[in-house]
N, C-alpha and C. Protein backbone atom coordinates (compact mmCIF):
# COMPACT_ATOMS: atom_id res chain seq x y z
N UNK A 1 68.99 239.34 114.11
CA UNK A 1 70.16 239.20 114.96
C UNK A 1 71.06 238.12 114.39
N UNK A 2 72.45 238.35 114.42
CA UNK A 2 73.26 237.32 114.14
C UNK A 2 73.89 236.56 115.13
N UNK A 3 74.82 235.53 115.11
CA UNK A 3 75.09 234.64 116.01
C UNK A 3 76.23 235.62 116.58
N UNK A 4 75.88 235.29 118.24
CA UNK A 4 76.84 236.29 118.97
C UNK A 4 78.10 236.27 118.61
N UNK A 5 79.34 237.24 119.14
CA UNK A 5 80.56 237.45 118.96
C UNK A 5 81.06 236.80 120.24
N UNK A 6 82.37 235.72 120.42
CA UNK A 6 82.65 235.40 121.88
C UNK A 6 83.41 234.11 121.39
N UNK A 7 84.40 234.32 122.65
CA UNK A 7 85.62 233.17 122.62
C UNK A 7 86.75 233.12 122.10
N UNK A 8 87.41 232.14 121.63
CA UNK A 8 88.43 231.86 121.26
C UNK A 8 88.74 230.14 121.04
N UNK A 9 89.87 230.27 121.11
CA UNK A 9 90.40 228.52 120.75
C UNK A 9 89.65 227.41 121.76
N UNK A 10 89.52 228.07 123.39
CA UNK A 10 89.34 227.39 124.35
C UNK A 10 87.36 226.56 123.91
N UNK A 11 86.79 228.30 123.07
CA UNK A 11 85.80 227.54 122.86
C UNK A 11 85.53 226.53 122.23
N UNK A 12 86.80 226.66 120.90
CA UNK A 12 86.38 225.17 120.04
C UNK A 12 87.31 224.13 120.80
N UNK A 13 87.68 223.98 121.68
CA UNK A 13 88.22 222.89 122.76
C UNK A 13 87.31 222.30 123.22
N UNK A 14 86.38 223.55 124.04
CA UNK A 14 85.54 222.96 124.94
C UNK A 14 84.22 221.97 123.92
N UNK A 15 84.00 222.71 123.09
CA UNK A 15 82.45 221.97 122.10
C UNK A 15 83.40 220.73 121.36
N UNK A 16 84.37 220.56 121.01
CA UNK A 16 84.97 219.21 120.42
C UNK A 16 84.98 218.52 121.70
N UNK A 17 85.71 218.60 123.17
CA UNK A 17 85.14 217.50 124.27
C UNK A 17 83.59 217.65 124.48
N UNK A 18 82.50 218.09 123.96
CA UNK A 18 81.52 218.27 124.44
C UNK A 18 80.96 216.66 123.07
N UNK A 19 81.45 216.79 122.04
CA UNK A 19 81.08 216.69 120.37
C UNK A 19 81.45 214.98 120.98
N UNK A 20 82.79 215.06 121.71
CA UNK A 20 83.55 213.22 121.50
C UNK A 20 82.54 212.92 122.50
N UNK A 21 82.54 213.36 123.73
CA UNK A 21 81.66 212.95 125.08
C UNK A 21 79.90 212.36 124.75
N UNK A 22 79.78 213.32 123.40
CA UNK A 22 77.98 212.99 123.34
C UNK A 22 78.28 211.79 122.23
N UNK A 23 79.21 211.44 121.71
CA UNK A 23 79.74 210.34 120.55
C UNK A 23 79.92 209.46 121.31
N UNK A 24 80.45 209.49 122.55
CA UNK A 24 80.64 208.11 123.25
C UNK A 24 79.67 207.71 124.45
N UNK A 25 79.11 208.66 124.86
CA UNK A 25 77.93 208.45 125.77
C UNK A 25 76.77 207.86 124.78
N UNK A 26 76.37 208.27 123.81
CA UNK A 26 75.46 207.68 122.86
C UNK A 26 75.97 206.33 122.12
N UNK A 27 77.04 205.67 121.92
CA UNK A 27 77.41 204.89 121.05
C UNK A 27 77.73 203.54 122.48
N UNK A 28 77.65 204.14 123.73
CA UNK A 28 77.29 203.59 124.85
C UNK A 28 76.14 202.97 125.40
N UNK A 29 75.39 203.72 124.91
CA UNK A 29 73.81 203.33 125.43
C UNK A 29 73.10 202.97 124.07
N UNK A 30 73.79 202.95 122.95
CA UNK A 30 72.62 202.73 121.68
C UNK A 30 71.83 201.33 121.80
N UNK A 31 72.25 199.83 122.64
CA UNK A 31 71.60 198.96 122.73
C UNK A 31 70.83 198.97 124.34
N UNK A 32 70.63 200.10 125.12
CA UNK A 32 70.21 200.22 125.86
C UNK A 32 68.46 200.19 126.12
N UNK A 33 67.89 200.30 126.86
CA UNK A 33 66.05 200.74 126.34
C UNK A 33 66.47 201.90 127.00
N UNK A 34 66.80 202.80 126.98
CA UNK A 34 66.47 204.33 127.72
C UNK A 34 66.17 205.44 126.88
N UNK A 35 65.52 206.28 127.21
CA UNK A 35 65.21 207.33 126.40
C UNK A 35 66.37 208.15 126.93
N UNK A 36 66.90 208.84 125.62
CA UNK A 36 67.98 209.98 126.46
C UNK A 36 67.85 211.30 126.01
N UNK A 37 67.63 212.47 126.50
CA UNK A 37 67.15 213.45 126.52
C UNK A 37 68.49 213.99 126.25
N UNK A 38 68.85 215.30 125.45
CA UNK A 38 70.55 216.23 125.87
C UNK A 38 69.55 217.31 126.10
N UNK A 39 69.92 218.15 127.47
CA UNK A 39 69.23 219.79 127.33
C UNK A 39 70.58 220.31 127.78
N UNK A 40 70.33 221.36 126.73
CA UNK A 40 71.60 222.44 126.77
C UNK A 40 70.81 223.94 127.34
N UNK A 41 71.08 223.50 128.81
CA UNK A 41 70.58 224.82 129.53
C UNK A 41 70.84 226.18 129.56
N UNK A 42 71.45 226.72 128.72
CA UNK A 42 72.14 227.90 128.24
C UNK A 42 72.53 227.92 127.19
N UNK A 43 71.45 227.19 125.98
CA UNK A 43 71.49 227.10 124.86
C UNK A 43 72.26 227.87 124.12
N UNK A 44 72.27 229.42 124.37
CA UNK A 44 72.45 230.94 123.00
C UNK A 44 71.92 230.48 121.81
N UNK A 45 72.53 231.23 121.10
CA UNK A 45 72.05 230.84 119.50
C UNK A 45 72.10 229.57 118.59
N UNK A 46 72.88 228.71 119.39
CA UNK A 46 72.97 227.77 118.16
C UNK A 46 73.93 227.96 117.93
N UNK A 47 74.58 228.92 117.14
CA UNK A 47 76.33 229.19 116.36
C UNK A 47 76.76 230.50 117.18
N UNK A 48 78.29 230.40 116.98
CA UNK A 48 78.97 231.94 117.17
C UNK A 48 80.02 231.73 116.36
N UNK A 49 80.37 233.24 116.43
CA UNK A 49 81.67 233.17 115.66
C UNK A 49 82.31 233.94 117.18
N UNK A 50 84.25 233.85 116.81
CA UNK A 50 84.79 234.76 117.36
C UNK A 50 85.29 235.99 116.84
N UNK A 51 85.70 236.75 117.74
CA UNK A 51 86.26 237.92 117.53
C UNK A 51 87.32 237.93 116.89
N UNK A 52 87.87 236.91 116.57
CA UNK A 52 88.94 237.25 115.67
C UNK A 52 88.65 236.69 113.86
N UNK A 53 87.18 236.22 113.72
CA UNK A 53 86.78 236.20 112.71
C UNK A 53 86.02 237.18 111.98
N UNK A 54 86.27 238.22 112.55
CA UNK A 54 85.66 239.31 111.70
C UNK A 54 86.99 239.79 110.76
N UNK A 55 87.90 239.51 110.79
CA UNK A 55 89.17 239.94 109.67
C UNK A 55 89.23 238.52 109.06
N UNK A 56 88.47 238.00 109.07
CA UNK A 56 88.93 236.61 107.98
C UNK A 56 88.18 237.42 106.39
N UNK A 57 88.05 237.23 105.31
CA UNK A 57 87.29 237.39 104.37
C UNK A 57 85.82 236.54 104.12
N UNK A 58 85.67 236.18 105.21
CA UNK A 58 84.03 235.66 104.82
C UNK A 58 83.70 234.89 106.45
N UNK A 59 83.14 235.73 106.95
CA UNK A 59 82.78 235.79 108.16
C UNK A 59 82.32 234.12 108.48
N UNK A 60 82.84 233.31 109.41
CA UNK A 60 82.34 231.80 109.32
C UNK A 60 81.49 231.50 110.95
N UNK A 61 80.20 230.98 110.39
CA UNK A 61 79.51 230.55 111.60
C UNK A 61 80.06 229.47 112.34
N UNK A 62 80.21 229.25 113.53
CA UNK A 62 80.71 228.49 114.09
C UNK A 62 79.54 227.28 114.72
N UNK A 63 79.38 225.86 114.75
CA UNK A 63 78.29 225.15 115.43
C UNK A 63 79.10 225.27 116.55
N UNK A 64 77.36 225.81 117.29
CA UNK A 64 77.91 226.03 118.52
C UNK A 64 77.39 224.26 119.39
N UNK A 65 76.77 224.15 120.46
CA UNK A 65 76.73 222.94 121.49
C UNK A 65 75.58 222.19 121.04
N UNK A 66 74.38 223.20 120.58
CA UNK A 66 73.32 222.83 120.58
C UNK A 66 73.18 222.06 118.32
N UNK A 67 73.52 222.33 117.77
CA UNK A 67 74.29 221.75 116.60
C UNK A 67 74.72 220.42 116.80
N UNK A 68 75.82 220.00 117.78
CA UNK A 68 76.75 219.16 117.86
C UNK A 68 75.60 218.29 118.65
N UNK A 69 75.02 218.95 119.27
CA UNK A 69 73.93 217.64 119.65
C UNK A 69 72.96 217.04 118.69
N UNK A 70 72.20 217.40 118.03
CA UNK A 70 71.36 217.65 116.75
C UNK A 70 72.43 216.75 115.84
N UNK A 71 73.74 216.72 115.67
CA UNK A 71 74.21 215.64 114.46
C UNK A 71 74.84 214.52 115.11
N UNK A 72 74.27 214.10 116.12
CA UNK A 72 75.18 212.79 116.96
C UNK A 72 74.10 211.67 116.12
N UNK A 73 74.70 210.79 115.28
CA UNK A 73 73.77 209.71 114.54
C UNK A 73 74.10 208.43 114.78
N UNK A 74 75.19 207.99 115.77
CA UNK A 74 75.25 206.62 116.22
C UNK A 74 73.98 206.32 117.32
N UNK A 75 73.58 206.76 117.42
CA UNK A 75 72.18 206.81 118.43
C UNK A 75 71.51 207.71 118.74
N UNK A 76 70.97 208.85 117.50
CA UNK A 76 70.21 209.72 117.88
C UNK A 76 69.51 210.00 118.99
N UNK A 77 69.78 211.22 119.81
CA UNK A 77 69.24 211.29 120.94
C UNK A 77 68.22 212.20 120.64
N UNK A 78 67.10 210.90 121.68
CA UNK A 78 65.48 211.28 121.52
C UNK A 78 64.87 212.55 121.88
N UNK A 79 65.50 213.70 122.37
CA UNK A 79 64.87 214.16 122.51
C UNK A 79 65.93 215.76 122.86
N UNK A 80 65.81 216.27 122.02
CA UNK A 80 66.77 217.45 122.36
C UNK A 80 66.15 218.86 123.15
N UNK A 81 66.50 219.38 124.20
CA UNK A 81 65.58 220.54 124.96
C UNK A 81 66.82 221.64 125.16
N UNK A 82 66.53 223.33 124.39
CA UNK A 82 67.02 223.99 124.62
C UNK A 82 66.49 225.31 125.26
N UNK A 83 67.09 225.49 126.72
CA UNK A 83 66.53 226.47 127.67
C UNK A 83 67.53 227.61 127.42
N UNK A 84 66.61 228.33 126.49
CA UNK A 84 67.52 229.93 126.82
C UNK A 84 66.28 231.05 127.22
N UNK A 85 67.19 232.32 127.94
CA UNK A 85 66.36 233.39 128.37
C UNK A 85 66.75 234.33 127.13
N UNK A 86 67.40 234.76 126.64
CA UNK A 86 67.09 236.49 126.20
C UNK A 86 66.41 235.79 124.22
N UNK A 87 65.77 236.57 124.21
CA UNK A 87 64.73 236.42 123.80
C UNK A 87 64.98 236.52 121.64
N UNK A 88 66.07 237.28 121.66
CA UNK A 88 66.69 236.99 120.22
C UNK A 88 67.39 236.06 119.85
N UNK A 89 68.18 235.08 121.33
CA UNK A 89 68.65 233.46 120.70
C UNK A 89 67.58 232.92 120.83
N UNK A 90 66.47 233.01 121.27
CA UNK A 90 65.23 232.08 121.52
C UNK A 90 64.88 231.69 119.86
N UNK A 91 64.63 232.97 119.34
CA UNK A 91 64.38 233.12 117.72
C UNK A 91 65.14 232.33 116.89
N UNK A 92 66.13 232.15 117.15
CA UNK A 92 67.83 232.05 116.70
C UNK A 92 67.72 230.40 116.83
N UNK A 93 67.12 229.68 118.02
CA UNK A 93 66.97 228.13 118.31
C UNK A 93 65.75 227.78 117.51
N UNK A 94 64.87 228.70 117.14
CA UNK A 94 63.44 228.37 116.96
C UNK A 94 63.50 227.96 115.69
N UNK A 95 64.64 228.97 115.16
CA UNK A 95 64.96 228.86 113.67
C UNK A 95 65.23 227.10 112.89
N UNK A 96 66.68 226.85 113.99
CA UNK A 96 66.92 226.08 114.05
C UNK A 96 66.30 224.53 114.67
N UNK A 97 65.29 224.43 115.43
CA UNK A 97 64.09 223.69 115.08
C UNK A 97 63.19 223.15 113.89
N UNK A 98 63.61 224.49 113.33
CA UNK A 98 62.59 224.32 112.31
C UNK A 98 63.33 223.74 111.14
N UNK A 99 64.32 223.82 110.68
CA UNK A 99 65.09 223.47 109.89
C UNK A 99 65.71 222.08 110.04
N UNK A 100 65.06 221.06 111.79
CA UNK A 100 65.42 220.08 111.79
C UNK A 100 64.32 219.59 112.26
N UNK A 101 63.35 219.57 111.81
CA UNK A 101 61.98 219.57 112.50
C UNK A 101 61.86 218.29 112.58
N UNK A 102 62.25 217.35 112.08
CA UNK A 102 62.11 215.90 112.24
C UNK A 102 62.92 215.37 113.75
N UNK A 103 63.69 216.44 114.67
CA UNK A 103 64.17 215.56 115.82
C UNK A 103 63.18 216.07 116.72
N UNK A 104 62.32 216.62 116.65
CA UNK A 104 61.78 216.58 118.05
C UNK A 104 62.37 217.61 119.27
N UNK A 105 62.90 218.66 118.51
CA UNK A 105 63.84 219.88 119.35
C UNK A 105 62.47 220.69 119.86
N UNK A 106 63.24 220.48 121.25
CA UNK A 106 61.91 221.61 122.10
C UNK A 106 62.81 222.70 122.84
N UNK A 107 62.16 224.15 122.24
CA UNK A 107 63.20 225.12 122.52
C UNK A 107 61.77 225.87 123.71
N UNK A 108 62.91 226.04 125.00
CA UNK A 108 62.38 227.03 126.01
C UNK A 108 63.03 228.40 126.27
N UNK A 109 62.04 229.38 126.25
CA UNK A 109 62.38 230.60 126.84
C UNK A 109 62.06 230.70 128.38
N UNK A 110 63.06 230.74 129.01
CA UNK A 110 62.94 230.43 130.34
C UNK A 110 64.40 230.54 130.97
N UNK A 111 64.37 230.31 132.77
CA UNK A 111 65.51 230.89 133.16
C UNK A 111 65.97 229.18 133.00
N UNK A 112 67.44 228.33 132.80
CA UNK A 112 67.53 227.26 133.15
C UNK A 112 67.38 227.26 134.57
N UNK A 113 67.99 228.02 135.37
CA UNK A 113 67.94 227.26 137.21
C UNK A 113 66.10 227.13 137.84
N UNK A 114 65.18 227.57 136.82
CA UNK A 114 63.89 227.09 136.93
C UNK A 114 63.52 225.86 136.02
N UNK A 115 64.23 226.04 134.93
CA UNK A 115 63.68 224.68 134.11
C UNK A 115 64.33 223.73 134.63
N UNK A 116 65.78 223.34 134.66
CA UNK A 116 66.30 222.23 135.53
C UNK A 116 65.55 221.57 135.60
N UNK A 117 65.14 222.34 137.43
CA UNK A 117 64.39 221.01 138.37
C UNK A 117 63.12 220.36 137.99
N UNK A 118 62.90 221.42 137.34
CA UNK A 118 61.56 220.81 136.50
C UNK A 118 61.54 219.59 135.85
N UNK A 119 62.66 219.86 134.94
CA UNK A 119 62.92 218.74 134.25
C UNK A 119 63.11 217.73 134.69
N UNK A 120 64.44 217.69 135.79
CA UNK A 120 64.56 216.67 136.77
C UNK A 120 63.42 216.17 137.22
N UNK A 121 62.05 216.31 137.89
CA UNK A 121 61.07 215.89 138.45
C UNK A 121 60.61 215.16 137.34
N UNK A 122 60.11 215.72 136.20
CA UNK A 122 59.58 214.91 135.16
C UNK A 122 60.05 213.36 134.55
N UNK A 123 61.28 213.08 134.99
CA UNK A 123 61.95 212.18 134.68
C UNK A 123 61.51 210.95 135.03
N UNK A 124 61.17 209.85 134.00
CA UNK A 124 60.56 208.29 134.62
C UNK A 124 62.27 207.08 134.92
N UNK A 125 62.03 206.36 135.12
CA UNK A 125 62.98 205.18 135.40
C UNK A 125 63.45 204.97 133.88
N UNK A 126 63.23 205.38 133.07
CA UNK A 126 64.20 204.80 131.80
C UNK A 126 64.55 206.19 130.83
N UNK A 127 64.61 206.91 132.04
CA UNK A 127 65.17 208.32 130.93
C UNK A 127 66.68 208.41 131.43
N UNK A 128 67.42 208.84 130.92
CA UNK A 128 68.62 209.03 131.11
C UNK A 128 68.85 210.62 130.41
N UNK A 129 69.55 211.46 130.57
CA UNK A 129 69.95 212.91 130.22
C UNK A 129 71.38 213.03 130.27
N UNK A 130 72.09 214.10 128.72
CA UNK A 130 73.06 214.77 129.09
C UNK A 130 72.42 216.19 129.79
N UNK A 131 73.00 217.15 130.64
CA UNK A 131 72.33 218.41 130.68
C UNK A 131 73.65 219.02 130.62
N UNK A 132 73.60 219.77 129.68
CA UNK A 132 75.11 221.03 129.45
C UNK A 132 75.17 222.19 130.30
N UNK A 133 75.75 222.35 131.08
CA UNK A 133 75.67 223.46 131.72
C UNK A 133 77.11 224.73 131.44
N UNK A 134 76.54 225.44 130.95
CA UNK A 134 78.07 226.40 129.96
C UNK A 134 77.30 227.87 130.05
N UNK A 135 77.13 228.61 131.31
CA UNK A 135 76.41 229.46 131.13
C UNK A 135 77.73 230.91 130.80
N UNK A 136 77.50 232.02 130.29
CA UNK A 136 77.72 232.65 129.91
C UNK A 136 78.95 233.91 131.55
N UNK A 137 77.99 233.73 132.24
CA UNK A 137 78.67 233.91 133.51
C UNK A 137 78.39 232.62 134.57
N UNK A 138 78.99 233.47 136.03
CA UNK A 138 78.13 232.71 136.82
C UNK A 138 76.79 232.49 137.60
N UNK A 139 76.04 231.74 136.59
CA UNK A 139 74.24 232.10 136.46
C UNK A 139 73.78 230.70 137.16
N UNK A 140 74.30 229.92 137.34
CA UNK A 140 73.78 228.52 137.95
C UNK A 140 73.72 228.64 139.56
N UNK A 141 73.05 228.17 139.91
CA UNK A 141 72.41 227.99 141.33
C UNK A 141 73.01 226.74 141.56
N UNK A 142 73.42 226.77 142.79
CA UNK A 142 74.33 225.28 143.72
C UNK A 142 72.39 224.90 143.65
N UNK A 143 71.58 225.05 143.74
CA UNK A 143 70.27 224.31 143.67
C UNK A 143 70.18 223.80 142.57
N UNK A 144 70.38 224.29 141.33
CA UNK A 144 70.13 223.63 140.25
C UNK A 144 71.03 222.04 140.05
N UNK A 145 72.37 222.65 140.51
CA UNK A 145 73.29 221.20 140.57
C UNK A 145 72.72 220.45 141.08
N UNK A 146 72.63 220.67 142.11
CA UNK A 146 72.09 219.44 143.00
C UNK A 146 70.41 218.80 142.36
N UNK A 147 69.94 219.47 142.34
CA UNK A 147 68.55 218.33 141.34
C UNK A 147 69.12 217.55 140.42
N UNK A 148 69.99 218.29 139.72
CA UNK A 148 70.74 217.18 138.45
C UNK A 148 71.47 215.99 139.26
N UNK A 149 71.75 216.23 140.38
CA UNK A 149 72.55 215.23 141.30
C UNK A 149 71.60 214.30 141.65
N UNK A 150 70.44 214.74 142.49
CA UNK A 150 69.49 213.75 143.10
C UNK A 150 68.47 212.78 141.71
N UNK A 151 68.81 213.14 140.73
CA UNK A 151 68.55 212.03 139.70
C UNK A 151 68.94 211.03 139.47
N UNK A 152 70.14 210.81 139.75
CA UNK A 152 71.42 209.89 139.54
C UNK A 152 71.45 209.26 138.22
N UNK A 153 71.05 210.14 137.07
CA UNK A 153 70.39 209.35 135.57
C UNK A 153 71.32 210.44 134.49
């Protein structure tokens, strides 16, 4: 499988505020003691291209969210977790684990509005989290928000 087809300009808008936000949230906390987790709960593949790159002459992968987290190096964040369900980006993240096997990327096949809270519960007094929420439709549960809320981390 290749990296899905989808978007436009708005997407590389949205992952460059996603790219400055994890640059300054990390370059924020780098003298901090906290462990900081990013889970990108609707991981996909890792890359896409758009639809209007199939008429370019050399089809270009795009880093998609889960990438842009993986190269934040003013304070590497400890611990990267990507929750996707359909089961060919799972492959697609696994890949990409493996090819960065030194961060510590833990890829889940799973629904996010079950992993969430999970996650949320697991959390000690010195963890801190980005959690991305960019699902594909509207797939998030007002429950899932709210656990990310009652963390206050």
């Amino acid at each position: 499988m290749t990296a899905p087809r989808f978007g436009g300009p708005w997407t590389q808008q949205k992952l460059e505020i996603l790219r400055r936000y994890l640059d300054a949230y990390t370059t924020a906390l780098k003298n901090q003691p906290f462990s900081l987790t990013y889970m990108d709960a609707f991981a996909g593949a890792g890359a896409y291209s758009t639809p209007d790159d199939e008429y370019r002459e050399f089809n270009e992968l795009r880093r998609g969210s889960t990438q842009l987290a993986i190269e934040v190096d003013d304070k590497p964040i400890d611990r990267l977790i990507f929750v996707e369900l359909v089961r060919e980006r799972v492959e697609l993240l696994r890949g990409l684990r493996d090819r960065h096997a030194d961060r510590g990327i833990i890829v889940v096949e799973g629904d996010a509005n079950e992993e969430i809270p999970a996650f949320c519960n697991s959390m000690n007094w010195d963890d801190r989290a980005v959690v991305f929420l960019d699902p594909f439709k509207t797939e998030v549960s007002w429950s899932t928000v709210a656990a990310i809320a009652e963390t206050q981390k």
